[in-house]
C-alpha atoms as a PDB file:
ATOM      1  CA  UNK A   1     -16.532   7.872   3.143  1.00  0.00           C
ATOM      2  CA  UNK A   2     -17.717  10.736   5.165  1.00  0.00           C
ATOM      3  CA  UNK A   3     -16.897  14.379   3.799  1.00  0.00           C
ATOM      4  CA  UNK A   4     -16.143  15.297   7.539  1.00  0.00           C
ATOM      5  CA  UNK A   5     -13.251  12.470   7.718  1.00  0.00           C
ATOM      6  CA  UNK A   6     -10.906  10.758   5.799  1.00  0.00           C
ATOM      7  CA  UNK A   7     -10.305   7.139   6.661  1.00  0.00           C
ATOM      8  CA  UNK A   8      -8.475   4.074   6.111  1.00  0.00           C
ATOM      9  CA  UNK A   9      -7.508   0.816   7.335  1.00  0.00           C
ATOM     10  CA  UNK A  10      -5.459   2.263  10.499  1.00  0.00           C
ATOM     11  CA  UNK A  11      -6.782   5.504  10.803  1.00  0.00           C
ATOM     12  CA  UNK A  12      -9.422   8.110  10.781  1.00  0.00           C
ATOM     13  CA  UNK A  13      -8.590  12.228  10.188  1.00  0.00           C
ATOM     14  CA  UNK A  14     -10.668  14.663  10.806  1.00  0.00           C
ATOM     15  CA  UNK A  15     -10.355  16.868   7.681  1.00  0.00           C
ATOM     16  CA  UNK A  16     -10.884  20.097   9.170  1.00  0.00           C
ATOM     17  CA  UNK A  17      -8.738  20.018  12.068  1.00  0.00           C
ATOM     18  CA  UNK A  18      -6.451  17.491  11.502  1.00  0.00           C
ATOM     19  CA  UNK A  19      -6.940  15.342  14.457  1.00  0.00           C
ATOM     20  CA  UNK A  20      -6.224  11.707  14.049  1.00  0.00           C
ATOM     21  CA  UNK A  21      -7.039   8.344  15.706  1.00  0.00           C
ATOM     22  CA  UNK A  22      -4.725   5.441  14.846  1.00  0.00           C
ATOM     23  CA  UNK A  23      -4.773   1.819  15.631  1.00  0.00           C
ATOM     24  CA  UNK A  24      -1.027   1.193  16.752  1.00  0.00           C
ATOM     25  CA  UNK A  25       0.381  -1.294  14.013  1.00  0.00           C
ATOM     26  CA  UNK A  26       3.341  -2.620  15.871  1.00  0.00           C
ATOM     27  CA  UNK A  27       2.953  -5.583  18.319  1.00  0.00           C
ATOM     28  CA  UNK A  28       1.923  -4.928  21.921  1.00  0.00           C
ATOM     29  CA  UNK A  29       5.503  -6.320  22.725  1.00  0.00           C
ATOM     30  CA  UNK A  30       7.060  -3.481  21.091  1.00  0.00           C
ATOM     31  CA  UNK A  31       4.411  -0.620  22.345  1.00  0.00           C
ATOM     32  CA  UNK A  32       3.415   0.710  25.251  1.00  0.00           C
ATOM     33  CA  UNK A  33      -0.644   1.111  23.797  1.00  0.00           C
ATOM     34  CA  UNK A  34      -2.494  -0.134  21.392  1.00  0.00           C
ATOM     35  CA  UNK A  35      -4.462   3.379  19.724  1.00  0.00           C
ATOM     36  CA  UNK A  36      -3.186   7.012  19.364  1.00  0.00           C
ATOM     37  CA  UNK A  37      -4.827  10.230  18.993  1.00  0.00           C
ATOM     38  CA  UNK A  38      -3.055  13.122  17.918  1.00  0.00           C
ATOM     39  CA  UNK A  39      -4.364  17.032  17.269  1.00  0.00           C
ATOM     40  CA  UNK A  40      -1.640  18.814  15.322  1.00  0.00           C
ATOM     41  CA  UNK A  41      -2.894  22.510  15.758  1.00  0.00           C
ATOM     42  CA  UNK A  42      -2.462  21.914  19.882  1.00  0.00           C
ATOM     43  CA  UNK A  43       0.432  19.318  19.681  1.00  0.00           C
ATOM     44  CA  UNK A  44      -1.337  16.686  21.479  1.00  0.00           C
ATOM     45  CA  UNK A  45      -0.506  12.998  21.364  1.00  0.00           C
ATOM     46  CA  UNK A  46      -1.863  10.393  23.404  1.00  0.00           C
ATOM     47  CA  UNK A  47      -1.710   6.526  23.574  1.00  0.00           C
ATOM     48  CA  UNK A  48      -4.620   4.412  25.300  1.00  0.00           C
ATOM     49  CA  UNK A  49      -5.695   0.786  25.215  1.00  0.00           C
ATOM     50  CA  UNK A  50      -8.674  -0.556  23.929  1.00  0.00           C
ATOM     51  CA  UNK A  51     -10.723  -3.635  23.195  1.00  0.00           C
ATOM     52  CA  UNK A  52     -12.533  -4.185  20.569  1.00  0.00           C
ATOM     53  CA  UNK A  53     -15.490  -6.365  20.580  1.00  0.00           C
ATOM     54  CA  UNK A  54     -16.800  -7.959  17.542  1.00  0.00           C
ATOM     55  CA  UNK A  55     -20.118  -9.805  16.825  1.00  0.00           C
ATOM     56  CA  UNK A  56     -21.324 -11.808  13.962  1.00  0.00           C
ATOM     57  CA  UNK A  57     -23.617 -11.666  11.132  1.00  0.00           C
ATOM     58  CA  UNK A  58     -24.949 -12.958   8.282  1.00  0.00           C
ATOM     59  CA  UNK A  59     -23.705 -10.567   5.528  1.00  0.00           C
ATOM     60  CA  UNK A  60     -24.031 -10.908   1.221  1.00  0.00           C
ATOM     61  CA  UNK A  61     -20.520 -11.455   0.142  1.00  0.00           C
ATOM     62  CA  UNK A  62     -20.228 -11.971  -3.807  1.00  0.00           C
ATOM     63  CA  UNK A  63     -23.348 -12.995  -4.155  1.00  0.00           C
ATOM     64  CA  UNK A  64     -23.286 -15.608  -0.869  1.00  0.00           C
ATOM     65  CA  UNK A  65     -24.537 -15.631   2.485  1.00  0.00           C
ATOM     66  CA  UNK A  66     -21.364 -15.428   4.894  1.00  0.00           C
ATOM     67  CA  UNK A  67     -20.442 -14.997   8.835  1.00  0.00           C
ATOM     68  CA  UNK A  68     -18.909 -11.948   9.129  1.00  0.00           C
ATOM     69  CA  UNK A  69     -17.486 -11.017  12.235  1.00  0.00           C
ATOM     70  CA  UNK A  70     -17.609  -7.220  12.485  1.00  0.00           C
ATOM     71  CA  UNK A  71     -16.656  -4.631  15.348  1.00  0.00           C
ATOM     72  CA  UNK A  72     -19.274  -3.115  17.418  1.00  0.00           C
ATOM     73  CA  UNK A  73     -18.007  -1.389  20.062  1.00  0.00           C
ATOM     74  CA  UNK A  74     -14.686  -0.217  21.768  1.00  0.00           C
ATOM     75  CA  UNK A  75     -13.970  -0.206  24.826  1.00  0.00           C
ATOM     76  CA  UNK A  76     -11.507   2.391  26.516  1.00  0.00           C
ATOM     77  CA  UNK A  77     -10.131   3.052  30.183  1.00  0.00           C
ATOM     78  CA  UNK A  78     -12.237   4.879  32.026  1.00  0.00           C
ATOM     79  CA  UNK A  79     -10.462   8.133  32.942  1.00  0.00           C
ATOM     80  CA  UNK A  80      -7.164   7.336  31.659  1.00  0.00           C
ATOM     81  CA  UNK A  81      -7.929   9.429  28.399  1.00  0.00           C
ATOM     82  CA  UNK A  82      -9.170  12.483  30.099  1.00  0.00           C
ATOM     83  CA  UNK A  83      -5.954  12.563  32.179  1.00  0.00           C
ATOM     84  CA  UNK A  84      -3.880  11.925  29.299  1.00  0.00           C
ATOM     85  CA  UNK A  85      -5.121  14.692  27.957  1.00  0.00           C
ATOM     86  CA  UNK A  86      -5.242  16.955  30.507  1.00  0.00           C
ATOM     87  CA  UNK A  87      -1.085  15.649  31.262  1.00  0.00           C
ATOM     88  CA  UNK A  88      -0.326  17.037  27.497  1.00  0.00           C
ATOM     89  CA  UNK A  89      -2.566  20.137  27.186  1.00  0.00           C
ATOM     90  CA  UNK A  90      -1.277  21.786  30.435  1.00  0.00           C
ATOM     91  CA  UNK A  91      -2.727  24.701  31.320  1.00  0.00           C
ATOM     92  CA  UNK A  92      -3.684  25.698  27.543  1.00  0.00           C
ATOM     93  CA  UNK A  93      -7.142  25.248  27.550  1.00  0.00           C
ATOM     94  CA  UNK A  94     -10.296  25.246  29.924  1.00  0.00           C
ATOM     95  CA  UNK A  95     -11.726  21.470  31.427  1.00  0.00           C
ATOM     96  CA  UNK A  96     -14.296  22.110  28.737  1.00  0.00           C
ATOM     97  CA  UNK A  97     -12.102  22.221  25.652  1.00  0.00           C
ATOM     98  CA  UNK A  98     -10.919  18.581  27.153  1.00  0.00           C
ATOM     99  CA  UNK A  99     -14.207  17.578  27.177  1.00  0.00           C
ATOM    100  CA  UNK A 100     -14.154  18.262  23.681  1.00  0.00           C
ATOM    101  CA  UNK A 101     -11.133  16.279  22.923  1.00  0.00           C
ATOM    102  CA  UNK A 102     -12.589  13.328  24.475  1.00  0.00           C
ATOM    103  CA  UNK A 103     -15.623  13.725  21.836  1.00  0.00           C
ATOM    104  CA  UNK A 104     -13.443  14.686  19.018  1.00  0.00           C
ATOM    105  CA  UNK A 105     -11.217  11.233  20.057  1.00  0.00           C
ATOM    106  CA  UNK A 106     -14.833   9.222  20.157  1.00  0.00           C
ATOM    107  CA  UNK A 107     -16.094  10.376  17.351  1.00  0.00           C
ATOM    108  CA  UNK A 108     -13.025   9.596  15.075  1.00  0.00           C
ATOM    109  CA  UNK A 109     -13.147   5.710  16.682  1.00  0.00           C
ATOM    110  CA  UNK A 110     -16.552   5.404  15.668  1.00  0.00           C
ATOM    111  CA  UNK A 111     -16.096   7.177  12.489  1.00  0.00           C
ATOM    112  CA  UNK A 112     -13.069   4.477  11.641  1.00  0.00           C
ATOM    113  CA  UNK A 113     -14.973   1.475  12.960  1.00  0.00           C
ATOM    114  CA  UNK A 114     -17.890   2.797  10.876  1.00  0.00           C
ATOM    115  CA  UNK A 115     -15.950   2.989   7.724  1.00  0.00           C
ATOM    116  CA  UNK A 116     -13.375   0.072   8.110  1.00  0.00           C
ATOM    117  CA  UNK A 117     -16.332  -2.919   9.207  1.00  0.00           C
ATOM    118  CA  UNK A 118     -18.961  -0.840   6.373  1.00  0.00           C
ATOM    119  CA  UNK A 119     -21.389  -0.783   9.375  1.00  0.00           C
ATOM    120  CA  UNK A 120     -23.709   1.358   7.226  1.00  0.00           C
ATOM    121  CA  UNK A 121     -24.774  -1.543   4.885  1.00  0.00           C
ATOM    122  CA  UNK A 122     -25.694  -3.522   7.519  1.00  0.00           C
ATOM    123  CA  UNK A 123     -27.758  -0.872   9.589  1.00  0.00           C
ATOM    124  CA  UNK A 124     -24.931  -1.414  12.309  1.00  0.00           C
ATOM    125  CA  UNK A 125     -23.490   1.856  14.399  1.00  0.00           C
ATOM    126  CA  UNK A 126     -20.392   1.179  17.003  1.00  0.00           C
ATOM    127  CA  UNK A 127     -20.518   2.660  20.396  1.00  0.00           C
ATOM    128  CA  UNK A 128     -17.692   3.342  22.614  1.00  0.00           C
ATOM    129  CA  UNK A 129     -17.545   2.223  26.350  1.00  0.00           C
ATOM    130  CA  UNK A 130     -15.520   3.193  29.454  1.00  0.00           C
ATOM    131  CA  UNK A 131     -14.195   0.861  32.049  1.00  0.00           C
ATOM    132  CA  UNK A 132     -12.413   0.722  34.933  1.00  0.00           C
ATOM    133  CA  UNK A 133      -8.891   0.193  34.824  1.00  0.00           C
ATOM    134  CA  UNK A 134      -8.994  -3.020  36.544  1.00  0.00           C
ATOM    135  CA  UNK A 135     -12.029  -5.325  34.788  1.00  0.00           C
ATOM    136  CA  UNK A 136     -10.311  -3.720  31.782  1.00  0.00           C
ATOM    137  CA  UNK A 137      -6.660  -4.875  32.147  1.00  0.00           C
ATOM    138  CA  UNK A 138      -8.523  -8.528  33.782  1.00  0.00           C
ATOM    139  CA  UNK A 139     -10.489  -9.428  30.533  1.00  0.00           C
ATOM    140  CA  UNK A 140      -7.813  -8.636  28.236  1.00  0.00           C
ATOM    141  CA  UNK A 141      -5.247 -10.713  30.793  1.00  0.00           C
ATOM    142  CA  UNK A 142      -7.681 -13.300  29.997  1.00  0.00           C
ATOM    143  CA  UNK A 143      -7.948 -12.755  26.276  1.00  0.00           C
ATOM    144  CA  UNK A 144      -5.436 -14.723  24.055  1.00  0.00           C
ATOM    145  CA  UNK A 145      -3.007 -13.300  21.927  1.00  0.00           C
ATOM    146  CA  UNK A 146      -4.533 -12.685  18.506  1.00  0.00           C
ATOM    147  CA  UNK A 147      -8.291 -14.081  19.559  1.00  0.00           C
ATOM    148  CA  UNK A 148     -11.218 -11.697  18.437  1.00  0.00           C
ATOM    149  CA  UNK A 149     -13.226 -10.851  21.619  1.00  0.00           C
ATOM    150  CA  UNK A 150     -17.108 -10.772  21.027  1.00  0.00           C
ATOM    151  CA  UNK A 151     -19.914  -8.649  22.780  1.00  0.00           C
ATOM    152  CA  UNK A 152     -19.183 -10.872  26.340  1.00  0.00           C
ATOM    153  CA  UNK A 153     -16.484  -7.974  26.335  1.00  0.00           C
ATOM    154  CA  UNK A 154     -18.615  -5.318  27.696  1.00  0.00           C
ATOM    155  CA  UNK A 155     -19.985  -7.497  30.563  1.00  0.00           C
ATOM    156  CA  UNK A 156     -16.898  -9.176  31.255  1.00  0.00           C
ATOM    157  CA  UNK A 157     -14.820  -5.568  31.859  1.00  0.00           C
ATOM    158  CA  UNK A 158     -17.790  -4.267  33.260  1.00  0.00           C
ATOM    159  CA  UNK A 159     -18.049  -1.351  31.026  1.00  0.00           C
ATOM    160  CA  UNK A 160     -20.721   1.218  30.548  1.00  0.00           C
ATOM    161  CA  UNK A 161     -22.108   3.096  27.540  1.00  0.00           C
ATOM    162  CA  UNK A 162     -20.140   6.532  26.666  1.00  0.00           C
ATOM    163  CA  UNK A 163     -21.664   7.379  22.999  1.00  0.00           C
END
């Protein structure tokens, strides 16, 4: 675990601010988005869909050779969190502080997926993508309930590389 964040199987905080990304635990049914992020010191919280792509590899497990499917990048609408933040922040800060919020939310994905799929032991980082509403809201249309998508994600929703 990072001294920067504290994480866990839901969830990653940064521990000097406060700010949080959280997978949504209730069923899409039940919730409007799958992810939140939430700042406490400027009362922001946002919801946003995402997709998580997965590949496989051969990992040591107990002293075995398994298939381990692990996460590898997320993908996120393109736009949709800038706006949301922009929507809850009003007029307190300057377009360049929401700029920073979109970093601070990417970094605290990547920071969870890095700590949740222990991406460090196998020389693994996870990226985050944007795409457009549309491709996005197709390939998970297409995706069935409870599947695990794999890289074809990123083609598929036509996303491109954010970090």
């Amino acid at each position: 675990m990072s001294v920067l964040f504290k994480t866990d199987i839901a969830s990653a905080t940064r521990i000097e601010t406060g700010s949080r990304f959280e997978i949504g635990l209730v069923p899409k049914e039940f919730a409007e988005y799958d992810c939140f992020y939430k700042n406490p010191a400027y009362g922001v919280s946002v919801g946003f869909d995402a997709i998580w792509a997965h590949e496989t590899f051969p990992v040591e497990w107990k002293g075995q050779i398994k298939q381990r499917s692990v996460c590898t990048a997320i993908i996120v609408v393109k736009g949709f969190l800038k706006s949301a933040l922009e929507r809850s922040l009003g007029s307190r800060v300057e377009a360049v502080q929401v700029e920073n919020f979109l970093t601070d939310i990417y970094e605290l994905i990547i920071e969870h997926t890095r700590a949740h799929y222990g991406l460090d032991k196998y020389g693994l980082r996870a990226h985050v993508y944007e795409a457009d509403s549309k491709p996005f809201y197709e390939f998970i249309d297409g995706v069935p309930e409870g599947a695990t998508t794999g890289p074809e994600a990123i083609a598929k929703s036509q996303a491109k590389l954010v970090i």
